[in-house]
C-alpha atoms as a PDB file:
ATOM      1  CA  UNK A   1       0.000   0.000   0.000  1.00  0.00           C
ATOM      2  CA  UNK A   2       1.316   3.246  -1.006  1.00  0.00           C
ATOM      3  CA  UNK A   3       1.847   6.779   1.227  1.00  0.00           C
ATOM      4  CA  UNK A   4      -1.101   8.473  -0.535  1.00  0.00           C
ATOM      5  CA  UNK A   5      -3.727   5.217  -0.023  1.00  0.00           C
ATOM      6  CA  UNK A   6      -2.753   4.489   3.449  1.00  0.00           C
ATOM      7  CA  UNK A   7      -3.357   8.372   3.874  1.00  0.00           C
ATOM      8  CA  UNK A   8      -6.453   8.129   1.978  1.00  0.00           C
ATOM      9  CA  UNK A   9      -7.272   5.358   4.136  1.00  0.00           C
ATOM     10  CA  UNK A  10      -6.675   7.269   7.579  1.00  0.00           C
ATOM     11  CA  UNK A  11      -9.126  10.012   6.333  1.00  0.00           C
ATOM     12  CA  UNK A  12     -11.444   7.784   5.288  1.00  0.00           C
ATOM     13  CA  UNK A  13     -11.127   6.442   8.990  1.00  0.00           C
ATOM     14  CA  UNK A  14     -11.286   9.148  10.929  1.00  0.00           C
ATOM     15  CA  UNK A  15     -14.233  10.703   9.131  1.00  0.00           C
ATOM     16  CA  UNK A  16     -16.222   7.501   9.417  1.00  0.00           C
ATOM     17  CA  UNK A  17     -15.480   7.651  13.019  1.00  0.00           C
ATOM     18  CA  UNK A  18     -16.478  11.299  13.213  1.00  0.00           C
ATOM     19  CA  UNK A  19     -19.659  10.575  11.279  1.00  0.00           C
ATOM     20  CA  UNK A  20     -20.401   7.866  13.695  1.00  0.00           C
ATOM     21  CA  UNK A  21     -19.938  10.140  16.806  1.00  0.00           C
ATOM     22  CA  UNK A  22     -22.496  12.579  15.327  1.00  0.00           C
ATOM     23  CA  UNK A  23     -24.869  10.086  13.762  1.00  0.00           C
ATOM     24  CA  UNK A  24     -28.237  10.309  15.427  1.00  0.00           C
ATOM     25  CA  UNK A  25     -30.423   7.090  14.759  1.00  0.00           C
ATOM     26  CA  UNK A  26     -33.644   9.079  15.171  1.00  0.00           C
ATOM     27  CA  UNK A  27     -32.675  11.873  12.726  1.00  0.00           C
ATOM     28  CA  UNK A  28     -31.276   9.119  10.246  1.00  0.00           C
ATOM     29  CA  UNK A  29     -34.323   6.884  10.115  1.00  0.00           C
ATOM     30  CA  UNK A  30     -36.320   9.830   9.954  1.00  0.00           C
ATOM     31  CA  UNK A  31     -34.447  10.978   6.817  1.00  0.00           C
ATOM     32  CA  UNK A  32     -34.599   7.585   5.280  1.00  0.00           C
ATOM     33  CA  UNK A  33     -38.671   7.392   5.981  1.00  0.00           C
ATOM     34  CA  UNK A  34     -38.602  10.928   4.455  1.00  0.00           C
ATOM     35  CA  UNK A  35     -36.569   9.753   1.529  1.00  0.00           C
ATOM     36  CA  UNK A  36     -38.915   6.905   0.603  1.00  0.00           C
ATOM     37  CA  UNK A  37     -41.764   9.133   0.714  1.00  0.00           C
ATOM     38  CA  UNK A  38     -40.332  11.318  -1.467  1.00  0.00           C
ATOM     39  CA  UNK A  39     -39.774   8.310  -3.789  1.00  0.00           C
ATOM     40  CA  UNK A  40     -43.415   7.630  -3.381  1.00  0.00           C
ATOM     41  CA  UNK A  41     -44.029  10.441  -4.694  1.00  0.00           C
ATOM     42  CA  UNK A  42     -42.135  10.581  -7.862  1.00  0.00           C
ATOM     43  CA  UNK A  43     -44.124   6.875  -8.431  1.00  0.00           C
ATOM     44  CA  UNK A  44     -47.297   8.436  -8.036  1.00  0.00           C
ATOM     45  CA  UNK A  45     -46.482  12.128 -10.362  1.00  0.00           C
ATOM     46  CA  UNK A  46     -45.147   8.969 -12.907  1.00  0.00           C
ATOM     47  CA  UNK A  47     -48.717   7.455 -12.650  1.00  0.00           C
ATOM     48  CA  UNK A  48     -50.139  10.753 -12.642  1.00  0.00           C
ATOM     49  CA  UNK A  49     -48.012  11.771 -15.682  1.00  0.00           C
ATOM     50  CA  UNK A  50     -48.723   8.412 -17.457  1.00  0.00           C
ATOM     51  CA  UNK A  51     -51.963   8.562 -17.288  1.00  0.00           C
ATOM     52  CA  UNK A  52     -52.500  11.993 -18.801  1.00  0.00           C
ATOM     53  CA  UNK A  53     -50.872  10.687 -21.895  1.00  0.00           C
ATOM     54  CA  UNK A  54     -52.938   7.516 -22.267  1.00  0.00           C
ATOM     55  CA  UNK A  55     -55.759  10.086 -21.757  1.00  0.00           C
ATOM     56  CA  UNK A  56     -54.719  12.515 -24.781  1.00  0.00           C
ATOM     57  CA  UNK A  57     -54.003   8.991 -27.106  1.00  0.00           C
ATOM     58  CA  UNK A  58     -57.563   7.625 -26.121  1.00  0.00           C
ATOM     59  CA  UNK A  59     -59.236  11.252 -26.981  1.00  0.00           C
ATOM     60  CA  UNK A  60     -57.385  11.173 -30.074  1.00  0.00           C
ATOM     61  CA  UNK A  61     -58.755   7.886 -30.831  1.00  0.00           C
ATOM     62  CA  UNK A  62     -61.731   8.860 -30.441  1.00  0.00           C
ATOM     63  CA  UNK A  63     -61.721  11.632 -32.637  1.00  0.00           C
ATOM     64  CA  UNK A  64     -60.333   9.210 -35.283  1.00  0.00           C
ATOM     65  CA  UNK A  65     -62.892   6.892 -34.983  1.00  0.00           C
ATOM     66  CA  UNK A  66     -65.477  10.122 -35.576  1.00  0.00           C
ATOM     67  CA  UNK A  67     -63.905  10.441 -38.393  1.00  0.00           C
ATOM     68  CA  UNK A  68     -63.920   6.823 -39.675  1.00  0.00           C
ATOM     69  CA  UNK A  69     -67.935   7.229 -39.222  1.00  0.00           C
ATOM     70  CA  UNK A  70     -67.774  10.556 -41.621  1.00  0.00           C
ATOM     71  CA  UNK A  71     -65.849   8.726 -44.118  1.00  0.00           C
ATOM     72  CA  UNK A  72     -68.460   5.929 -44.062  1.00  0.00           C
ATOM     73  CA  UNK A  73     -71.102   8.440 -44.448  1.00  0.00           C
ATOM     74  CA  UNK A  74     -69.590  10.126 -47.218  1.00  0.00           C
ATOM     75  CA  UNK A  75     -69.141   6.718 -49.512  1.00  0.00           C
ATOM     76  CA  UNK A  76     -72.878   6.161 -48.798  1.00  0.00           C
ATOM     77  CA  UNK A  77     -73.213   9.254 -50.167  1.00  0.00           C
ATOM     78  CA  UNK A  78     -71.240   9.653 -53.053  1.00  0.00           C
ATOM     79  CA  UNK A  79     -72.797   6.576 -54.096  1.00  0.00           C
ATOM     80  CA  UNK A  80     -76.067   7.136 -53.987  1.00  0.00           C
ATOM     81  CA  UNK A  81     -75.224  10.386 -56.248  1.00  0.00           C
ATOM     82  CA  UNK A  82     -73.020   7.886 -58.254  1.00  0.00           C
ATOM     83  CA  UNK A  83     -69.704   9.520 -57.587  1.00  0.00           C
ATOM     84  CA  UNK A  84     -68.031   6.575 -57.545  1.00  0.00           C
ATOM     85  CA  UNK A  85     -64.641   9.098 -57.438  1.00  0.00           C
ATOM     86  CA  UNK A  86     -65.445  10.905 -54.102  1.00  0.00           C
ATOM     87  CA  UNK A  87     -66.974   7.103 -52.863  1.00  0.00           C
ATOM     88  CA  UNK A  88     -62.887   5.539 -53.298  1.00  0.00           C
ATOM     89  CA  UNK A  89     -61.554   8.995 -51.823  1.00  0.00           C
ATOM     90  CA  UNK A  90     -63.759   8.634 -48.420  1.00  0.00           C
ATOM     91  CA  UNK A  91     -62.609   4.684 -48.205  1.00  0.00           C
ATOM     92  CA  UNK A  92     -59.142   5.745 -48.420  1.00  0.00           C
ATOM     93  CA  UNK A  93     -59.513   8.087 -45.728  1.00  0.00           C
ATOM     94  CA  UNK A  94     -61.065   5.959 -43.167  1.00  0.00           C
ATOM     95  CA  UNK A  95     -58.664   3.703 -43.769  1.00  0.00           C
ATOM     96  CA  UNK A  96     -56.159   5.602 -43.121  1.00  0.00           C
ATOM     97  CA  UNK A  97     -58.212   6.386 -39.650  1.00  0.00           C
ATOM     98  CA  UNK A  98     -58.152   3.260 -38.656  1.00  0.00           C
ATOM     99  CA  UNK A  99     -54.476   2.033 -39.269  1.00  0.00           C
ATOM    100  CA  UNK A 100     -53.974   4.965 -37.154  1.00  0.00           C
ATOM    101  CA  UNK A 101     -56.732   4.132 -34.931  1.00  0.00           C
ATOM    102  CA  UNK A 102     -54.549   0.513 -34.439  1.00  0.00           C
ATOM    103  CA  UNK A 103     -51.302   2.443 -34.000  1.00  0.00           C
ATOM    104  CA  UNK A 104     -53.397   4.452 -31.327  1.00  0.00           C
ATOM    105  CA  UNK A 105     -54.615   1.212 -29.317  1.00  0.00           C
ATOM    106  CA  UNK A 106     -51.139  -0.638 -29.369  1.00  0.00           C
ATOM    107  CA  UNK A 107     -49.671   2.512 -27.716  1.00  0.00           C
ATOM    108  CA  UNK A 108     -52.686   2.959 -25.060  1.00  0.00           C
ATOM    109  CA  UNK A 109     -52.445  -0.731 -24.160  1.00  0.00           C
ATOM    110  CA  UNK A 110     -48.536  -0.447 -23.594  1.00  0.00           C
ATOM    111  CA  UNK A 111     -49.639   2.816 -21.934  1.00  0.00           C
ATOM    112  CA  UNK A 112     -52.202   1.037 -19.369  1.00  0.00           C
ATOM    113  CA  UNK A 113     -49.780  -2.568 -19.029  1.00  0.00           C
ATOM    114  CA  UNK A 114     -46.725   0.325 -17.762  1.00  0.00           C
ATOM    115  CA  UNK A 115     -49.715   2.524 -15.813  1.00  0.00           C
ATOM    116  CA  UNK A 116     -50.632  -1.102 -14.098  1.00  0.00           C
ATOM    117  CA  UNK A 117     -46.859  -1.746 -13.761  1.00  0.00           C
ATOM    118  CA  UNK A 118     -46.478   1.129 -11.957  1.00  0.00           C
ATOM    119  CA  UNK A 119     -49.658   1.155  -9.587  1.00  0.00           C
ATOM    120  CA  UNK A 120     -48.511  -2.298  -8.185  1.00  0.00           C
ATOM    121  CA  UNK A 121     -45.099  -1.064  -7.736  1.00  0.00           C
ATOM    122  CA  UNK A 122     -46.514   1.925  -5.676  1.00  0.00           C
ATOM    123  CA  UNK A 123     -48.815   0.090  -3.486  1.00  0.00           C
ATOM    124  CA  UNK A 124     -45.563  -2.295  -2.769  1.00  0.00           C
ATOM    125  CA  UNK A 125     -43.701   0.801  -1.925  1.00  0.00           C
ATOM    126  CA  UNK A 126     -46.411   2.161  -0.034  1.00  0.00           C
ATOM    127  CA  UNK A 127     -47.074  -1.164   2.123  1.00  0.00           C
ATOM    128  CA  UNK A 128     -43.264  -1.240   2.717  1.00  0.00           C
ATOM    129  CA  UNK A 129     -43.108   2.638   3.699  1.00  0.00           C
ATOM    130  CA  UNK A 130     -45.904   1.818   6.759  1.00  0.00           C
ATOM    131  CA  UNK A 131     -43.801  -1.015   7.538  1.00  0.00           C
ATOM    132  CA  UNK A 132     -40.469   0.939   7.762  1.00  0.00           C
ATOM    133  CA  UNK A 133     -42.730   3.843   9.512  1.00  0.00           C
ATOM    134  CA  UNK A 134     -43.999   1.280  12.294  1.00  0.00           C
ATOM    135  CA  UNK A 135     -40.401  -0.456  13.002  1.00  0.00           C
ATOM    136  CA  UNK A 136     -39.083   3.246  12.456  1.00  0.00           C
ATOM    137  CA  UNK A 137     -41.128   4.502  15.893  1.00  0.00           C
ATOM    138  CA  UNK A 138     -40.399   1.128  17.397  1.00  0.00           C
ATOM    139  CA  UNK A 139     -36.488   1.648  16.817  1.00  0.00           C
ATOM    140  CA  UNK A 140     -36.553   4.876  17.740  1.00  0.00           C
ATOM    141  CA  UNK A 141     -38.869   4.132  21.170  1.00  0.00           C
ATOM    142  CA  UNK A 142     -35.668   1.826  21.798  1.00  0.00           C
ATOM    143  CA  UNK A 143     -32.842   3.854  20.758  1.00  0.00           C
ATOM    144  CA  UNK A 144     -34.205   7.156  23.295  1.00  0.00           C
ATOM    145  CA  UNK A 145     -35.386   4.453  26.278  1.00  0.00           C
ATOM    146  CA  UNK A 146     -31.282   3.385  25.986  1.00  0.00           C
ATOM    147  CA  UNK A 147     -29.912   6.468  25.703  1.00  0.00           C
ATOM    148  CA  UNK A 148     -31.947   7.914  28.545  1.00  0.00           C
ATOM    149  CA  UNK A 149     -31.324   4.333  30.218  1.00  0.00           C
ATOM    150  CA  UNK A 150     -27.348   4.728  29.413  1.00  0.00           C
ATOM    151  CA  UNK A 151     -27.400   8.118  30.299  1.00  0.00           C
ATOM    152  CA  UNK A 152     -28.663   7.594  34.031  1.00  0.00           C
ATOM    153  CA  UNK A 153     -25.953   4.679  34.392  1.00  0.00           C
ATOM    154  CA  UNK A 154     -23.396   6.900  33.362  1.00  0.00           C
ATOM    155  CA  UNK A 155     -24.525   9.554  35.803  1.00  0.00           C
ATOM    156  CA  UNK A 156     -24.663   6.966  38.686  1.00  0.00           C
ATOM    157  CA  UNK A 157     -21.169   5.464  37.717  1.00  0.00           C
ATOM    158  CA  UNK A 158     -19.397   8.360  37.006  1.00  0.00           C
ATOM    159  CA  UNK A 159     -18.250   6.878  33.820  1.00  0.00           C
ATOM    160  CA  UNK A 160     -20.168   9.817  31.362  1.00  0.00           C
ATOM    161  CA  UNK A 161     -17.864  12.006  29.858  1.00  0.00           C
ATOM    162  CA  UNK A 162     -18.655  15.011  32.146  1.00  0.00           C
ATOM    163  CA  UNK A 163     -18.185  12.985  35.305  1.00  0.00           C
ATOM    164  CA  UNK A 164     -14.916  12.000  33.424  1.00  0.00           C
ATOM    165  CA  UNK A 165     -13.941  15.571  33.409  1.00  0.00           C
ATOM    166  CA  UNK A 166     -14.853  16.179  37.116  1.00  0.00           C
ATOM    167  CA  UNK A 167     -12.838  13.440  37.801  1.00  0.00           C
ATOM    168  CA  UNK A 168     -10.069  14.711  35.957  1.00  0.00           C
ATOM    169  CA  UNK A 169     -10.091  18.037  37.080  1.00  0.00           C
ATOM    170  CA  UNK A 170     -10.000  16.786  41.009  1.00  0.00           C
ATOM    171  CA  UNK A 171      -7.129  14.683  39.816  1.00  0.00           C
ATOM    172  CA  UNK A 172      -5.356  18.153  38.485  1.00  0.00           C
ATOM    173  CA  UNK A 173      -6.794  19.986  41.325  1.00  0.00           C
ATOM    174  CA  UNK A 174      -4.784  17.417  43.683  1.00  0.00           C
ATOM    175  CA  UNK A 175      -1.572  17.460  42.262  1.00  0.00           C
ATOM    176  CA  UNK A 176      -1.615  21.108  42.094  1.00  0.00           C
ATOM    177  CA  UNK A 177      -2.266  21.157  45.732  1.00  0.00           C
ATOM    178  CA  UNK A 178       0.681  18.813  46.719  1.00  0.00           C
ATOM    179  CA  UNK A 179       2.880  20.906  44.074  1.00  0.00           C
ATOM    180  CA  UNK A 180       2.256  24.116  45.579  1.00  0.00           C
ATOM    181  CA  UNK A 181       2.313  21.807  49.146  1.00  0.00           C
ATOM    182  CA  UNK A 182       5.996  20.743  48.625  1.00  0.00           C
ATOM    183  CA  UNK A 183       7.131  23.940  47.006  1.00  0.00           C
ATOM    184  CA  UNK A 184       5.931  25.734  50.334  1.00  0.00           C
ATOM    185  CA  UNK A 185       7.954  23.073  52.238  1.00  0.00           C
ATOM    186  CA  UNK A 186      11.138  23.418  50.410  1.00  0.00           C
ATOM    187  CA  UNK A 187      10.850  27.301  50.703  1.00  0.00           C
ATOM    188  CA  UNK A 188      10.730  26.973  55.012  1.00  0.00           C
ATOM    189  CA  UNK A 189      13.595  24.690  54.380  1.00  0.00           C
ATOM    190  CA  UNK A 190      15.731  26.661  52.139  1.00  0.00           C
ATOM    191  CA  UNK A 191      15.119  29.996  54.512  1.00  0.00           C
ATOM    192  CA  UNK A 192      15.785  27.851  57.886  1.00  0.00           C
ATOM    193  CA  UNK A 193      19.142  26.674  56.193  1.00  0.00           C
ATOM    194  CA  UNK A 194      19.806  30.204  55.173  1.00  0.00           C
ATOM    195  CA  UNK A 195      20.249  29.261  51.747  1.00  0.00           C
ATOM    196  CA  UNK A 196      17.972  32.581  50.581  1.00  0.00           C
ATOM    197  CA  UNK A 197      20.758  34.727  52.529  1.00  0.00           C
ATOM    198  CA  UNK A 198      23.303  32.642  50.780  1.00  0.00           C
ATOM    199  CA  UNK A 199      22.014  33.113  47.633  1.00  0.00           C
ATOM    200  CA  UNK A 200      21.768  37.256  48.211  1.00  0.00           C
ATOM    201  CA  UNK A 201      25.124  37.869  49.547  1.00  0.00           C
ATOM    202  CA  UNK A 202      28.313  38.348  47.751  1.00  0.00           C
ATOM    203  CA  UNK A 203      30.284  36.766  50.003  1.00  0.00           C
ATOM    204  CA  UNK A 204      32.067  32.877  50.082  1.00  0.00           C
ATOM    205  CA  UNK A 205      31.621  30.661  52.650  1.00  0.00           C
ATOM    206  CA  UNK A 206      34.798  31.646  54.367  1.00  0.00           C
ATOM    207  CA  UNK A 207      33.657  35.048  54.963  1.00  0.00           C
ATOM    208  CA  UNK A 208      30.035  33.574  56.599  1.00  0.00           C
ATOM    209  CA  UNK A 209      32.414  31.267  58.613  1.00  0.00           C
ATOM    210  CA  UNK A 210      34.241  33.916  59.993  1.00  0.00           C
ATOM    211  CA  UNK A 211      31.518  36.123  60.551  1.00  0.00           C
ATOM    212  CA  UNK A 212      29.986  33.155  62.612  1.00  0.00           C
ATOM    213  CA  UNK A 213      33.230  33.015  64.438  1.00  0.00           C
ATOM    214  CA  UNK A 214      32.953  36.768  65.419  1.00  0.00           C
ATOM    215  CA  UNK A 215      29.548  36.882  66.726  1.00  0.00           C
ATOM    216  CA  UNK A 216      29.587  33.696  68.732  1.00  0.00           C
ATOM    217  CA  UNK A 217      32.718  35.255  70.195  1.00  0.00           C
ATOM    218  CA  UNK A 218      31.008  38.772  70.867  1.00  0.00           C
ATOM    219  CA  UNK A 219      27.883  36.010  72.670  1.00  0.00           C
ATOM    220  CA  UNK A 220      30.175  34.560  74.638  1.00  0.00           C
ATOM    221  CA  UNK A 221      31.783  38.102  75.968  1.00  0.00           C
ATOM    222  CA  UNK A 222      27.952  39.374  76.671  1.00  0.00           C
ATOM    223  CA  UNK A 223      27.133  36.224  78.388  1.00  0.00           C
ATOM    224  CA  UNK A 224      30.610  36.763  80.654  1.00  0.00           C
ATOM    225  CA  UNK A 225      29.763  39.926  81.640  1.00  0.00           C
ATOM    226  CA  UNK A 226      26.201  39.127  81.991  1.00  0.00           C
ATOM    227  CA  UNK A 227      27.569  36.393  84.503  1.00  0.00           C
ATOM    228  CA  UNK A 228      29.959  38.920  86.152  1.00  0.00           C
ATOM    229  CA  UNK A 229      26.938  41.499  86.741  1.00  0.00           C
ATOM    230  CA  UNK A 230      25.087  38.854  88.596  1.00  0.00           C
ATOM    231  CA  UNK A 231      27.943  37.430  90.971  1.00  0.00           C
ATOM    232  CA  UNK A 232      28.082  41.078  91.833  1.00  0.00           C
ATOM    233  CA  UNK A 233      24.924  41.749  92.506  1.00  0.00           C
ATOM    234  CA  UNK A 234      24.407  38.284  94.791  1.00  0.00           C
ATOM    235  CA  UNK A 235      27.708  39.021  96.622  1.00  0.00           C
ATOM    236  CA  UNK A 236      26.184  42.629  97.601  1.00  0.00           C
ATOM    237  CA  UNK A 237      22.668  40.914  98.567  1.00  0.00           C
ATOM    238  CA  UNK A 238      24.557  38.422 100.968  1.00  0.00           C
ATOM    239  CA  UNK A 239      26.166  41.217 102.906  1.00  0.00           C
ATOM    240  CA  UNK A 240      23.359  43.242 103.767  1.00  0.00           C
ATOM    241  CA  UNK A 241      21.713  40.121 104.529  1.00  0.00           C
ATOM    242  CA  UNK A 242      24.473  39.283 107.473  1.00  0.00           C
ATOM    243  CA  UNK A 243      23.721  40.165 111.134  1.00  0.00           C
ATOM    244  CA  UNK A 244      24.491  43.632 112.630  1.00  0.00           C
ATOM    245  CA  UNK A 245      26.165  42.661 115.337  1.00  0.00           C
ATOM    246  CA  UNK A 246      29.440  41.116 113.155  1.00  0.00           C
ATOM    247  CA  UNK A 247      32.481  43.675 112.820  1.00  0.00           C
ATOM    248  CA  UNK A 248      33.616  45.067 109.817  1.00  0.00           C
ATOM    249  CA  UNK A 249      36.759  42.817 110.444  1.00  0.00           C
ATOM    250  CA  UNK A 250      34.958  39.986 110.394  1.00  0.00           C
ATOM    251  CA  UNK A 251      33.850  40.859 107.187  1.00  0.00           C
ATOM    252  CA  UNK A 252      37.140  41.948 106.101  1.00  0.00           C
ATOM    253  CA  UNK A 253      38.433  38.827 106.970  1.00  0.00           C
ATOM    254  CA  UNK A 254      35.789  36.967 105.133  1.00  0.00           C
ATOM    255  CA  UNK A 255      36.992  38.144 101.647  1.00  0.00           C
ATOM    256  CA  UNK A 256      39.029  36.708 100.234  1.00  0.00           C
ATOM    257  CA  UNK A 257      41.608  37.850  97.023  1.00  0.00           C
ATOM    258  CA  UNK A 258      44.133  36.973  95.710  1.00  0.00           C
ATOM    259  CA  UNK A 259      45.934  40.355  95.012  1.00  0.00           C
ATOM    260  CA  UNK A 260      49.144  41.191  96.890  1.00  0.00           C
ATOM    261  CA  UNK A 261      48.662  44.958  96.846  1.00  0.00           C
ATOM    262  CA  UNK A 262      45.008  43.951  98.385  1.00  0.00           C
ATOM    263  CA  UNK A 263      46.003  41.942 100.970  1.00  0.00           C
ATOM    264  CA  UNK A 264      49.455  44.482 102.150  1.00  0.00           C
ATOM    265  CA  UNK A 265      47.114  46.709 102.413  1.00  0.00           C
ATOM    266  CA  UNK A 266      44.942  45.472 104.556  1.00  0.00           C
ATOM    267  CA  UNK A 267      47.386  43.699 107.152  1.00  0.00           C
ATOM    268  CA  UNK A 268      48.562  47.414 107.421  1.00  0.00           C
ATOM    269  CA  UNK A 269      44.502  48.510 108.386  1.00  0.00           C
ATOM    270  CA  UNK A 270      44.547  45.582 111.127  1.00  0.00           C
ATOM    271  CA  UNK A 271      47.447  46.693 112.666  1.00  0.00           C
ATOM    272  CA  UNK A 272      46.142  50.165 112.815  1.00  0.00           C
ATOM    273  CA  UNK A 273      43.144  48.950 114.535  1.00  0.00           C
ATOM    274  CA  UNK A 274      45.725  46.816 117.304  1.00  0.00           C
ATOM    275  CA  UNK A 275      47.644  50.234 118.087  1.00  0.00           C
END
């Protein structure tokens, strides 16, 4: 088979499918009863038509056989005045009238044998155009009760072409949602690992490292001094908390350091206090 009759046959395919899909059984058999009816008519204008010609050849007929009565009339007469001459002339004339009035009845009688012909023929067709009518209603009884019958299956099975679509536009709708779901998910992820800020700075990973570095350093000196503030401020609570009767050399001699200058200085404030 060559390119351009496999194409032909595609086409030929795909428009007999597409015919198929819009073929409606009611509208069809309704053309085809219309169609015969029409031919039922063209039978009965042929009868009709027929007719009117067998009519004009029987008229004419008629008329000839008038005449062959004249002619007789006129040989009577011609011989009673003994015109034997005008006696052969009227002879000749009927019968000439009646070889045409033969010629006239062969053609009416092939006339009426094609007239009954046809008659028959159109009461056949007409008998078979009730039947087709009847068993056209009956088909197309059964055609709507299983289309309406198909069509409330499909509707209670989801499997009509508009349930289809439903169906596939939840099926869209749902991986849309888990698209957009995951797409949310890697964004938290990406901004929690800083990759955003990664991506928006100019700088390497050394320079973020060392950055790091620095303010975990700077967190550690705030928390130190942080620390240092509150050992102050609990060393200054316990000493107004102590009794008022203990001596200020008591005290003194409950602190403890561990700076020479500190401690010269106050051995030489005790021994003040001695003197």
């Amino acid at each position: 088979m060559g390119i351009l009759s496999r194409a032909s046959y595609v086409i030929r395919s795909k428009l007999n499918a597409v015919l198929n899909r819009a073929e409606d059984p009611s509208e069809t058999l309704d053309y085809s009863y219309e169609k015969m009816r029409d031919e039922l008519q063209q039978v009965k204008q042929g009868i009709a038509d027929l007719t009117t010609q067998k009519k004009r050849l029987e008229i004419q007929k008629r008329r000839l056989e008038e005449n062959v009565e004249k002619h007789n009339e006129q040989a009577r007469e011609a011989v009673r005045q003994d015109r034997e001459d005008l006696a052969r002339q009227a002879l000749e004339k009927k019968q000439s009238k009646m070889e045409q009035i033969e010629q006239l009845e062969t053609q009416i009688a092939d006339l009426q044998g094609t007239q009954d012909d046809l008659v028959e023929k159109k009461d056949k067709l007409q008998s078979r155009i009730e039947e087709f009518r009847t068993k056209k209603e009956t088909m197309k009884a059964r055609y709507e009760a299983a289309e309406a019958s198909s069509r409330v299956s499909e509707a209670m099975t989801g499997a009509g072409d508009e349930m289809e679509d439903v169906s596939r536009a939840i099926e869209r709708a749902e991986e849309r949602t888990d698209e957009m779901e995951a797409r949310a998910a890697a964004m938290d992820e990406l901004e929690d690992t800083g990759a955003f800020d990664s991506a928006l700075s100019d700088k390497d990973s050394i320079d973020r490292e060392l950055e790091a570095g620095r303010a975990s350093s700077e967190v550690d000196t705030e928390l130190e001094t942080l620390k240092a503030e509150l050992g102050k401020s609990t060393a200054e609570a316990d000493v107004e908390a102590e009794p008022e009767g203990e001596s200020e050399a008591d005290a003194e001699a409950d602190v403890e350091t561990d700076d020479p200058a500190v401690e010269a200085e106050l051995e030489e404030l005790k021994n003040e206090e001695d003197n």
